[in-house]
Structures are given as C-alpha cells and as structure tokens.
Protein backbone atom coordinates (compact mmCIF):
# COMPACT_ATOMS: atom_id res chain seq x y z
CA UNK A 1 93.51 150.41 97.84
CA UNK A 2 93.40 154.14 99.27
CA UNK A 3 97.27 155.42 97.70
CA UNK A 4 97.24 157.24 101.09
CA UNK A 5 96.80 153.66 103.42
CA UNK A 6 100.41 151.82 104.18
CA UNK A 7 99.82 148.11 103.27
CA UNK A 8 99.92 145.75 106.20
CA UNK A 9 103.70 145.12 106.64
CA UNK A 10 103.69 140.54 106.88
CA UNK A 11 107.00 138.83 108.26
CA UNK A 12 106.60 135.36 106.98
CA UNK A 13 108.38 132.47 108.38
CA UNK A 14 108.47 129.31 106.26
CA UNK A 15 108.49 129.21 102.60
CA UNK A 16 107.22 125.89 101.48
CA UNK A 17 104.35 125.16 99.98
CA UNK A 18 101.77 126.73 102.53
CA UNK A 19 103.66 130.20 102.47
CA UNK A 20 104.36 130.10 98.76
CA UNK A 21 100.65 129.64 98.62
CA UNK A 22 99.66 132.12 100.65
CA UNK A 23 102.09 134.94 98.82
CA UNK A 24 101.21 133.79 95.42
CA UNK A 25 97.59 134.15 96.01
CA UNK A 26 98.29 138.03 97.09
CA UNK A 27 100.99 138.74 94.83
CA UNK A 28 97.32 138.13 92.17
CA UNK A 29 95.50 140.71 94.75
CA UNK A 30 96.98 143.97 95.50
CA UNK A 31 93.87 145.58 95.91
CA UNK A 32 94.17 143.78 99.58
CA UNK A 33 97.28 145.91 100.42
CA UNK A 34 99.06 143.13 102.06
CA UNK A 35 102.56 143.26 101.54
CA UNK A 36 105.50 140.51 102.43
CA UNK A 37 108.40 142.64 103.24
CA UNK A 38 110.43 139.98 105.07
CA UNK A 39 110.64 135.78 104.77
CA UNK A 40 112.99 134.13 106.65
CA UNK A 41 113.48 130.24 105.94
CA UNK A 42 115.45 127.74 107.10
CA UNK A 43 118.19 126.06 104.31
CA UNK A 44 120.08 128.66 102.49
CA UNK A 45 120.72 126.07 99.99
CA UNK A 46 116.95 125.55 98.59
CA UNK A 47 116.20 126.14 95.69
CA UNK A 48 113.18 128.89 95.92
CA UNK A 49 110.96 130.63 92.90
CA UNK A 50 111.95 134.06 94.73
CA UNK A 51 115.68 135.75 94.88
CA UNK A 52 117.94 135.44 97.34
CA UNK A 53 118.03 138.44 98.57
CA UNK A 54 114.47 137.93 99.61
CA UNK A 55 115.47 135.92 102.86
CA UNK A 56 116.57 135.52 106.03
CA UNK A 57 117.93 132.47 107.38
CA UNK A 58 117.42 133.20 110.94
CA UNK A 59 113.45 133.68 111.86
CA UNK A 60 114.50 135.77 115.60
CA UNK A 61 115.38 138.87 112.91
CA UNK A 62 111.67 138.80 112.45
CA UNK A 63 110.77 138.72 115.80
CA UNK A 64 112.83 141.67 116.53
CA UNK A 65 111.59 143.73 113.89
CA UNK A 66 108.64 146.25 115.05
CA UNK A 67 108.34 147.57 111.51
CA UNK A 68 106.02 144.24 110.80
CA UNK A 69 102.54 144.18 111.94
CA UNK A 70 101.81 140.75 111.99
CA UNK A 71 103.74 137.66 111.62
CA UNK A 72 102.59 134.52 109.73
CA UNK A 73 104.12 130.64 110.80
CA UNK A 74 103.84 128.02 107.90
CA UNK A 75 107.12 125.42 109.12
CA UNK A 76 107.19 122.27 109.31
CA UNK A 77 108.87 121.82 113.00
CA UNK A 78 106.12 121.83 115.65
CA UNK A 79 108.73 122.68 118.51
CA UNK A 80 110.40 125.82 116.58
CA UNK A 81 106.95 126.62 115.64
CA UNK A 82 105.93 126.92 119.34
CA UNK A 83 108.75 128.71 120.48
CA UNK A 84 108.45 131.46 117.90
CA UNK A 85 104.43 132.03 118.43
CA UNK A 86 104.57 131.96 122.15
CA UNK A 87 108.02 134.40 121.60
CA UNK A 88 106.07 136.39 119.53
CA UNK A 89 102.39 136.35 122.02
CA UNK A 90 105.14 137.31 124.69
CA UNK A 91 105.26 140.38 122.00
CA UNK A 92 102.12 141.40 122.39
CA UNK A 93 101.70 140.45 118.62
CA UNK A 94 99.05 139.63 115.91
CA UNK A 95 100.21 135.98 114.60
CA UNK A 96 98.71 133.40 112.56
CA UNK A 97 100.15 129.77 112.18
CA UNK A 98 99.05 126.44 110.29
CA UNK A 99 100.74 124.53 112.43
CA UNK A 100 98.26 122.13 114.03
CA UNK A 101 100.70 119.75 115.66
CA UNK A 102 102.34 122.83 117.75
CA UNK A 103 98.95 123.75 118.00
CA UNK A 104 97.30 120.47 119.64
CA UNK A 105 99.92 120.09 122.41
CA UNK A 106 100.50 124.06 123.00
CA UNK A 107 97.12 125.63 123.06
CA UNK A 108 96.14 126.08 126.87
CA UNK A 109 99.65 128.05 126.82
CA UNK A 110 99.05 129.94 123.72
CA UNK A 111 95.75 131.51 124.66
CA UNK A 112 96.86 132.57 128.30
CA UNK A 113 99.89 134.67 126.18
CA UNK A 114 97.24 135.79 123.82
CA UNK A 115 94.83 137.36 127.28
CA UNK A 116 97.89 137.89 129.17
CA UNK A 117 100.19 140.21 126.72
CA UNK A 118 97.44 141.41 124.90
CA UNK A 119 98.55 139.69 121.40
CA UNK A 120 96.00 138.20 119.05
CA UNK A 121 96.58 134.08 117.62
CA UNK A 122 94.07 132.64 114.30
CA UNK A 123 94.95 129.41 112.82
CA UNK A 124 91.88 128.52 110.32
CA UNK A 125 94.87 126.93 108.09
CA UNK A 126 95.56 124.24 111.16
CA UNK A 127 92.28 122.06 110.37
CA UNK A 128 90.74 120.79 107.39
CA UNK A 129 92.55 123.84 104.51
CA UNK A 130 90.03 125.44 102.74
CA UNK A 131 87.32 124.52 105.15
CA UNK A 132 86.10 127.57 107.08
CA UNK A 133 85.74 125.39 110.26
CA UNK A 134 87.16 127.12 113.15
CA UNK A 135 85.36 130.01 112.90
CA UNK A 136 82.08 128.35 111.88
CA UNK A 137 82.19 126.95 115.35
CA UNK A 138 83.63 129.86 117.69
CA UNK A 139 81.67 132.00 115.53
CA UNK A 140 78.39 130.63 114.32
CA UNK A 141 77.67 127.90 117.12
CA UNK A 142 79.77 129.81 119.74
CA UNK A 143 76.38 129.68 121.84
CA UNK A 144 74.33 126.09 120.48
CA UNK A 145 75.37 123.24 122.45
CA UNK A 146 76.57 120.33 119.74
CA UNK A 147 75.99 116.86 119.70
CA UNK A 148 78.79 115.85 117.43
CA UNK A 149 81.95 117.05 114.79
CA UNK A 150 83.28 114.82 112.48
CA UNK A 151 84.44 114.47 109.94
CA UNK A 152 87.22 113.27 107.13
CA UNK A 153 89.93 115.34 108.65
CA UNK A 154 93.44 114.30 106.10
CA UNK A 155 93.52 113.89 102.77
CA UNK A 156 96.31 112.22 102.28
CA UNK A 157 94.36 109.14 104.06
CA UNK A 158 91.45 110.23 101.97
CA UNK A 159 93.02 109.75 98.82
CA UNK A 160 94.71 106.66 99.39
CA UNK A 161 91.83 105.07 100.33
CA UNK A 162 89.66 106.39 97.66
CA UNK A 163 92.18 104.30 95.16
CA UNK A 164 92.01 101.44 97.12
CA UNK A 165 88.33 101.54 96.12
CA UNK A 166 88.23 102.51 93.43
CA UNK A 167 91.67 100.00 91.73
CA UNK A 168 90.63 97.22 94.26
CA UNK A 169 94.00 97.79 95.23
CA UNK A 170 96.59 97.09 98.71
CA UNK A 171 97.68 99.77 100.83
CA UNK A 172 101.08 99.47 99.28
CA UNK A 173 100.69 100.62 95.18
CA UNK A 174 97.78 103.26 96.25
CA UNK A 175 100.28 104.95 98.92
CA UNK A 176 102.56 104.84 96.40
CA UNK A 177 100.48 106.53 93.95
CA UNK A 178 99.78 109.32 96.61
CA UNK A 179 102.88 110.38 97.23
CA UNK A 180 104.00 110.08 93.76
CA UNK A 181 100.97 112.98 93.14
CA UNK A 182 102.49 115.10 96.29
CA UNK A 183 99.64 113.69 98.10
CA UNK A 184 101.34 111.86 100.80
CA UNK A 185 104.76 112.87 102.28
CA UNK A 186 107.74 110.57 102.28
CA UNK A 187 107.39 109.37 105.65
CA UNK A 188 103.65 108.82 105.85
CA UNK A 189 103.51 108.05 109.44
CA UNK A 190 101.54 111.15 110.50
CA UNK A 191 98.79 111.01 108.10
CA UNK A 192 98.37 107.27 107.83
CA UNK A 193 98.95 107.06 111.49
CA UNK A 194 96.10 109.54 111.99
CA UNK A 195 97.86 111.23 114.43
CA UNK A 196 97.31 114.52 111.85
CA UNK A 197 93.75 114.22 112.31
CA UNK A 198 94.06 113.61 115.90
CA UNK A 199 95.82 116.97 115.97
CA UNK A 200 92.84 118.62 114.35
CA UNK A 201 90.13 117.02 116.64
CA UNK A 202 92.15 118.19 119.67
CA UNK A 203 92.22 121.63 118.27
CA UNK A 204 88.09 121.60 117.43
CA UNK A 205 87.55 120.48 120.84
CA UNK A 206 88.71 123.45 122.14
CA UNK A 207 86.11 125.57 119.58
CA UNK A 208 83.22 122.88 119.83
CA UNK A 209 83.28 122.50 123.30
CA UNK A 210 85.66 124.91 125.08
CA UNK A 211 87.52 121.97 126.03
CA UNK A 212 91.30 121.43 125.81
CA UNK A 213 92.20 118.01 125.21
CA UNK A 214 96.13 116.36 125.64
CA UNK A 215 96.93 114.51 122.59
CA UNK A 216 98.22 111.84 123.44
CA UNK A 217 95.18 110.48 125.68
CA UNK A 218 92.89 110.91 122.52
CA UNK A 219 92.83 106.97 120.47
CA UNK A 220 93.82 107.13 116.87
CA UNK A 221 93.97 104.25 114.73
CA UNK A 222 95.28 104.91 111.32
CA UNK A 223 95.15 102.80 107.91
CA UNK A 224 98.40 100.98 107.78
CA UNK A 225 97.10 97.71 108.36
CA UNK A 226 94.60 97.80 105.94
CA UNK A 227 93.96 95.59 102.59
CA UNK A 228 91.77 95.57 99.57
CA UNK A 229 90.17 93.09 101.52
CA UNK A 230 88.68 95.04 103.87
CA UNK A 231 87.61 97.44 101.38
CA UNK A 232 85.75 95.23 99.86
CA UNK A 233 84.39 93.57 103.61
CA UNK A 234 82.82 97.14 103.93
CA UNK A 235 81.55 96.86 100.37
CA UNK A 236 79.60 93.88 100.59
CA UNK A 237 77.49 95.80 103.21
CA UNK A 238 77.01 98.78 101.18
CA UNK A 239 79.64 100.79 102.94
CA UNK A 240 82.98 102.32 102.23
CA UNK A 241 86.25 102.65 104.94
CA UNK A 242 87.17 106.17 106.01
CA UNK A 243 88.99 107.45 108.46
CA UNK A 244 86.71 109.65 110.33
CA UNK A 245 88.00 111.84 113.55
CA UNK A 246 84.60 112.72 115.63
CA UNK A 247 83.64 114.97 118.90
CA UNK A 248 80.73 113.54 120.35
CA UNK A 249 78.95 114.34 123.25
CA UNK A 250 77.65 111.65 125.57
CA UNK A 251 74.13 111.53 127.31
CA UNK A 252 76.33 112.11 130.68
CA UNK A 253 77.44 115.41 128.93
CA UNK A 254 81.01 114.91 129.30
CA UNK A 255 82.66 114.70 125.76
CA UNK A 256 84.63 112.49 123.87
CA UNK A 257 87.06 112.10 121.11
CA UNK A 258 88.96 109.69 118.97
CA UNK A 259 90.09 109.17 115.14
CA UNK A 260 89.87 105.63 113.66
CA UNK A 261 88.77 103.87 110.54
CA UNK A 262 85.34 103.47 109.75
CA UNK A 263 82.55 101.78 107.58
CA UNK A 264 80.71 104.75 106.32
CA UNK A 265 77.32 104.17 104.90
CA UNK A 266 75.59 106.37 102.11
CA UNK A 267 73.35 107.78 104.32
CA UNK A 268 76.29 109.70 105.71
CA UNK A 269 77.70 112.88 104.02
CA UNK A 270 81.46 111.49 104.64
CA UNK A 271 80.40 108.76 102.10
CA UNK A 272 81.06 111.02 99.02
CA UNK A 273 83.79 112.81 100.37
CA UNK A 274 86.89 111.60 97.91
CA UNK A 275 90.81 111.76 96.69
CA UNK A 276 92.17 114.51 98.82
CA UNK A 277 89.19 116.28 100.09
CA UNK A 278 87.96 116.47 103.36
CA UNK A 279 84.65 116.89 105.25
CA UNK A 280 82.96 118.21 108.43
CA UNK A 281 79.71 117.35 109.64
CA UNK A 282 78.44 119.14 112.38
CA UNK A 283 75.36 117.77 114.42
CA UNK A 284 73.55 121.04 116.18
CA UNK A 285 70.73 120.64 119.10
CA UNK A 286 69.00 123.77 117.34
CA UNK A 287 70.27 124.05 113.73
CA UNK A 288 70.63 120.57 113.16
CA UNK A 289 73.00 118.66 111.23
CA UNK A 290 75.14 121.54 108.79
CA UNK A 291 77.89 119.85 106.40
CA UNK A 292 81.33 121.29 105.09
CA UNK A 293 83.42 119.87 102.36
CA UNK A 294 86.24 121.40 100.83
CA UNK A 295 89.98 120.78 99.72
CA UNK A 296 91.93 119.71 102.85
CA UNK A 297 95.62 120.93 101.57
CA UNK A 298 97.56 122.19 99.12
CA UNK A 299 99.21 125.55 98.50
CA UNK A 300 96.41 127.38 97.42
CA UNK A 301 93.11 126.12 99.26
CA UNK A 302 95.39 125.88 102.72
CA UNK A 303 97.37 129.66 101.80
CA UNK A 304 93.41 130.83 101.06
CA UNK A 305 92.63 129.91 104.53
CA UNK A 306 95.83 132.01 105.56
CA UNK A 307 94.86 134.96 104.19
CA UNK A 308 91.33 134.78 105.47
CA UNK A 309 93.11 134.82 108.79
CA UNK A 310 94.87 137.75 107.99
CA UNK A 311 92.29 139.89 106.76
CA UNK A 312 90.32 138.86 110.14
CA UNK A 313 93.15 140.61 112.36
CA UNK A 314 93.61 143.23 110.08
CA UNK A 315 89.56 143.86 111.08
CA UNK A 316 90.22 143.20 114.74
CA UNK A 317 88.59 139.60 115.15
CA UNK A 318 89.72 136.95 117.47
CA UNK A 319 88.67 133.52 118.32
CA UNK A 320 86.09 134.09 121.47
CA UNK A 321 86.33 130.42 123.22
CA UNK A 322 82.75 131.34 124.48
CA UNK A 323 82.73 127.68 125.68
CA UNK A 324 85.41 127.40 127.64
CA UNK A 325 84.13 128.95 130.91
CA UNK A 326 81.34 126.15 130.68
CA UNK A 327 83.82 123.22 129.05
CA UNK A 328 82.20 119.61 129.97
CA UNK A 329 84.67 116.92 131.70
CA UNK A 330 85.79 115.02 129.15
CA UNK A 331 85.86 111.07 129.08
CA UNK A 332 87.93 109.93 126.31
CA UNK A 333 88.38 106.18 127.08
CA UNK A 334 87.17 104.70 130.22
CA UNK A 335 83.84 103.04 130.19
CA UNK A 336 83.63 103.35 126.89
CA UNK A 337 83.19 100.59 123.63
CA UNK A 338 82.68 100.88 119.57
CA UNK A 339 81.59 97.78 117.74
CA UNK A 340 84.89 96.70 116.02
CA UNK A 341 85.80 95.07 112.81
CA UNK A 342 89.50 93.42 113.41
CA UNK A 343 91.64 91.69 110.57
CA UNK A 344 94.89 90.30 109.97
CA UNK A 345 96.46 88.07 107.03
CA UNK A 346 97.84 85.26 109.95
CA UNK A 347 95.28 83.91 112.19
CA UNK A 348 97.36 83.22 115.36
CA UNK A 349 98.61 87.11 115.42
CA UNK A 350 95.04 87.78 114.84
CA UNK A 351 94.31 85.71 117.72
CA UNK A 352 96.28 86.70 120.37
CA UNK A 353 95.03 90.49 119.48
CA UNK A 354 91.62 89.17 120.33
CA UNK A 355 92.96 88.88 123.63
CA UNK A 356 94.40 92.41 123.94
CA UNK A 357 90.91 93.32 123.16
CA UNK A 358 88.92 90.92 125.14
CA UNK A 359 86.81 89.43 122.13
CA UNK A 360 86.36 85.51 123.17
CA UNK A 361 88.03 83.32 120.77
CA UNK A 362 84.91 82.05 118.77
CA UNK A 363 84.71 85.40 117.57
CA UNK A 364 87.40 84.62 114.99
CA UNK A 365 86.36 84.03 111.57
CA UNK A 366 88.87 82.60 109.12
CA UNK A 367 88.49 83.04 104.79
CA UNK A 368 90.97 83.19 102.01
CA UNK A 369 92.34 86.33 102.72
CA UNK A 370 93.34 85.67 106.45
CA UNK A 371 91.26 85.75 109.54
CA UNK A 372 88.72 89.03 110.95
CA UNK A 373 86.52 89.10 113.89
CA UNK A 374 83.72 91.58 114.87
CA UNK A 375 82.45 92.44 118.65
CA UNK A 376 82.11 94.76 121.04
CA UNK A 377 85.01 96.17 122.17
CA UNK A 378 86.64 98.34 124.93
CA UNK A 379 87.91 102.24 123.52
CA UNK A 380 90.36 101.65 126.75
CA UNK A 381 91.34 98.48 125.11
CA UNK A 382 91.67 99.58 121.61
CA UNK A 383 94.09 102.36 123.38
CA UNK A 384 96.09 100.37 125.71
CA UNK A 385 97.17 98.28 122.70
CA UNK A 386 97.20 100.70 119.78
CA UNK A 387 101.22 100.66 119.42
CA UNK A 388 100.74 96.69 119.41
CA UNK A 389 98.22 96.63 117.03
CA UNK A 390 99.86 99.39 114.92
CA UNK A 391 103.46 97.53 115.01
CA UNK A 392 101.34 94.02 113.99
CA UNK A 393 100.03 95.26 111.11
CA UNK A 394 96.59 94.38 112.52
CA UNK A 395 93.38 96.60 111.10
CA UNK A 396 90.98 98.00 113.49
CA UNK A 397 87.98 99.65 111.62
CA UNK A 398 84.85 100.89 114.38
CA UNK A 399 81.40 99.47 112.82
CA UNK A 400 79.14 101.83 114.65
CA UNK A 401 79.50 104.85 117.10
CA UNK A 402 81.42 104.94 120.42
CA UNK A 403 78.68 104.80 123.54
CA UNK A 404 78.79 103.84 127.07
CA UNK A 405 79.74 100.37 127.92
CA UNK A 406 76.91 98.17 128.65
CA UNK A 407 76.62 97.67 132.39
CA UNK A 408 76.33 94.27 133.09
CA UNK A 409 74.19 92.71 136.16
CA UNK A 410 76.10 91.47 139.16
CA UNK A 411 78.22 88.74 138.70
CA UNK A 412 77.52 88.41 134.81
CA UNK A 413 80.97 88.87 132.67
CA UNK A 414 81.32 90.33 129.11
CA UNK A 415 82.71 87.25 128.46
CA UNK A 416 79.55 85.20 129.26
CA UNK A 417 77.54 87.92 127.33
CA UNK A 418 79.24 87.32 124.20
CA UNK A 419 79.74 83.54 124.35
C-alpha cells in the first residue's frame, strides 16, 4: 500500500460470524488498505474475540459519522437491516449488505435510493457465499437473454440431505447432525422451509431478468416432510432429492420462479453438489449452459464475498440492472403444472391432500412405509395449499420441470385425462 494513500475508513454493523469473517480475512491482508475503524453490535453482553472498547451498541452513531467511507451490514434482523441501508442510501452512501431476506422484499426501494441520492448498494454475500453469482449475471450476461438459473441455493438443506443419503437416515438425526456442526441454525425453519432460497431466487431475478419479484407470491416447498424413504424412492430411479430454486423462462417469454424439492439425475451438475455447498447452473441462448459451485456460507467463503464487494466500490462499480428496462411479465403460478411426487406415512392425510391438489384418488399408491402418489399437478395448487401441506408433514418433491398446463379440448376435464 502507497504510505501516502489513507486506507478506506469501514463502519461495520454486525459482528457475528459474517463480519468476523470478513475482518479476519483483512486483518491477514493489509496490503488492501482497508481498515475497520468502527463496529457497532447489538448485545453488550456477548462475548466477542475483539475488546470492548472496539464497539458501539447503537448502529445510528455509524450512520452519523462522515469520517467512514463506506458502511458494511452483516445482522441478522431483516427489518433493522432495511432501515439502516435505505437510512444510509438516503446518505448518499457506498453500502454493502448480506442480508438477502431485507434484500428480497426491499429491493425495488433500495435501487430508486441508490439512482435517486446518488449512493451506491452490492450484496454478492446475499446469494449462494463464495459464489461470484450476482455479478456473473449483471456483469457477464447483462446483455444474453437466459433460458434458466438454478441451482442448490442453501446449504444447510444441502447438507442435511446429503446425510440422509448417504446414513439412509430420517430427517430428524441428520438435522440434528447439522446443526450440531453449525450447519443448521436452531430454529431451522428458514432453510428447511426454503424460504432462504426463495430469498435468493427473488434477488437473481432481478439480475437474470431485470425483474423484481414479491416474495411471498414465489412457491417454496422445503424438506420437512421428508423421509429416508423418499431418498431412497429417488434412488431406485437413479436420482438423488435436492432442493433446487430455478428461474426459467417460458416459450411465452414471461418468467417464472419457484424453490422445491427435486429428483436430480446425474446428468445434471446439481447431482454432485454435496454437504454444505451450493451450485448455480446457468442455461445461456448464446454461451450455453456455464456452471458455478462453491461454499454457500460460513465466515470465511461468505466474508470473501464481502470484501470482493468492497474492493468493487472502492473501484467505482455498481450493479447495472441492464435488464430491467426490458423485464418480461412474470407468471409465477397460474396456468402452470410440475409432475409431482407426494408422500405421507398415513394414507387418509395423504388422501385428502390429493384433493388439495386435484390428483384423482387411484393415483394413491400404498407400501410399507406409508402411502405416495405421482401426477401432474397444478403450481397454483401446490401454492394455495403449501401452509397445509407444510403443517401435515406431507412431502412434495417436483419429478420434472415446471411448463404450461396442458390445454385440454372442450368439455374434456383433467380429471377424465388422468383416470
């Protein structure tokens, strides 16, 4: 570093183990001239690996500082989270956040502050960690239309099904495991839910396809229903369950998204992708289909994604959202179907979900294990009853990928079709 250049004064709110990441790995580099001068955290009762004196308990005395040139977000509370980036857009500041649940709900907003006060936002650590995957797409396919992202998006989910195969084991001991290994949080609900994912999909789509998606009109199906049954189900045919969150462009050209289980073949690159790792396939009209696979968390990979972030604004780059003055209409669930595998232990619950999801009743297989069913089956379905299926402890895995729904001649019903 030039002894005559001032380091790059960071305010860093949140100390856990994203921002502990991020400062160890430049504590290691101080050719980069990046220096921490103030953290501010939340419990003044922590215990941290720094001094006291270190922090501030209130976050606003960053704000307020103008001796920092840039501020960095790594908390764990989506609605603070918001209110100090969009304080800090309002600024007219440089700000980079990991926070992809604040991010999923709040991004329309964020980037009219970032073009409206003149501020600059990067959040590379929201999706996937170590994964370079934002940029790659509002830098290197900013321009190619795309037929498809997806890709293994948490790997908490990852991992815990990766034991599951591997052990032959239930849901139960392998989530177990995962959290016992820091791999899965104490409440597990996000991650297992796949409402994580569904964050990061909502955030891609924005990058992708310059469209900005709400949340909570995106399906996700997570994992909590699932046994070492239907591992091995997907084994039999050669395949392995993942939870896979995809973009996908229809032949209309309006785009869809949604996050759900799915049997994963070997001819996929998803197949391989294991424990806590994640993966991104992208499917290019002109460049073809490009995949990504890296570490999906953790202090390190996740704090290296950080500081890539930083370096960018330090260099002047932000995200271009060349897309977005062309976005497609986006259809997310209506006239829409996946081909469905469907399981539960008890037959009659299993049953009366088959009528949630308009499968006819012969579709109902009973075994040992319980009773499953496989059909065609309505994405507006599978959403209109995804708290019911979640709260039954029913699995929902999709077989094959989503596509129009079959239009059916005049007076024919989808019930006569599959009877």
């Amino acid at each position: 570093m030039d002894v005559d250049k001032q380091p790059l004064r960071i305010g860093l709110i949140g100390f856990g183990c994203v921002g502990q990441g991020f400062y160890d790995i430049i504590q290691q580099q101080p050719e980069l001239g990046l220096a921490v001068t103030r953290i501010a955290v939340k419990s003044p009762s922590k215990p941290r690996t720094l001094p006291a004196e270190r922090f501030s308990f209130h976050a606003d005395e960053l704000l307020d500082d103008p001796a920092l040139d840039l501020l960095i977000e790594v908390i764990d509370d989506p609605a603070e989270a918001f209110r100090l980036v969009s304080a800090a857009l309002r600024q007219g500041r440089r700000v980079v956040t990991a926070n992809k649940a604040m991010l999923a709900r709040h991004l329309p907003e964020l980037v009219q502050l970032q073009a409206e006060f003149g501020g600059t936002l990067l959040y590379e650590a929201a999706v996937c960690g170590s994964i370079p995957i934002i940029r790659t797409l509002d830098g290197y396919f900013s321009h190619e239309p795309l037929h498809a992202v997806s890709g293994i998006f948490n790997g908490s989910s990852n991992y815990v099904l990766t034991r599951m195969t591997e052990e032959g084991s239930d849901y139960g001991p392998a989530l177990a495991e995962a959290q016992a290994k820091g791999f899965a949080e104490t409440d597990p609900s996000l991650d297992m839910g796949a409402f994580d994912p569904r964050s990061k999909a909502v955030i891609l789509a924005a990058h992708a396809y310059g469209v900005f998606l709400n949340p909570d009109e995106v399906l996700n199906l997570g994992i909590e229903g699932i046994g070492a049954v239907d591992i091995a189900h997907a084994a039999v045919q050669g395949r392995k369950v993942k939870v896979v969150a995809g973009l996908y462009r229809l032949a209309n050209g309006r785009v869809t998204a949604l996050v759900t289980p799915q049997f994963v073949g070997p001819e996929s690159p998803l197949y391989a992708v294991e424990q806590e790792f994640n993966g991104v396939v992208i499917e290019a009209k002109y460049a073809d289909t490009q995949f990504l696979r890296g570490r999906g968390a953790g202090g390190h990979p996740t704090g290296s994604a950080v500081l890539a972030d930083v370096l960018a604004i330090q260099r002047g780059f932000r995200y271009g959202y060349a897309k977005q003055a062309a976005a497609p209409e986006a259809q997310l669930t209506a006239d829409l179907e996946v081909d469905a595998y469907v399981r539960h232990a008890d037959a009659g619950v299993l049953r009366e979900a088959l009528t949630w999801l308009e499968l006819p009743a012969k579709a109902l297989q009973t075994d040992a294990h319980g009773a499953f069913a496989t059909g065609p089956v309505a994405v507006q379905q599978l959403w209109a009853w995804r708290k019911e299926l979640r709260t039954a402890g029913i699995f929902v895995a999709r077989v094959g990928e989503v596509r129009p729904v079959a239009v059916l001649a005049p007076g024919v019903t989808k019930a006569a079709v599959l009877a």
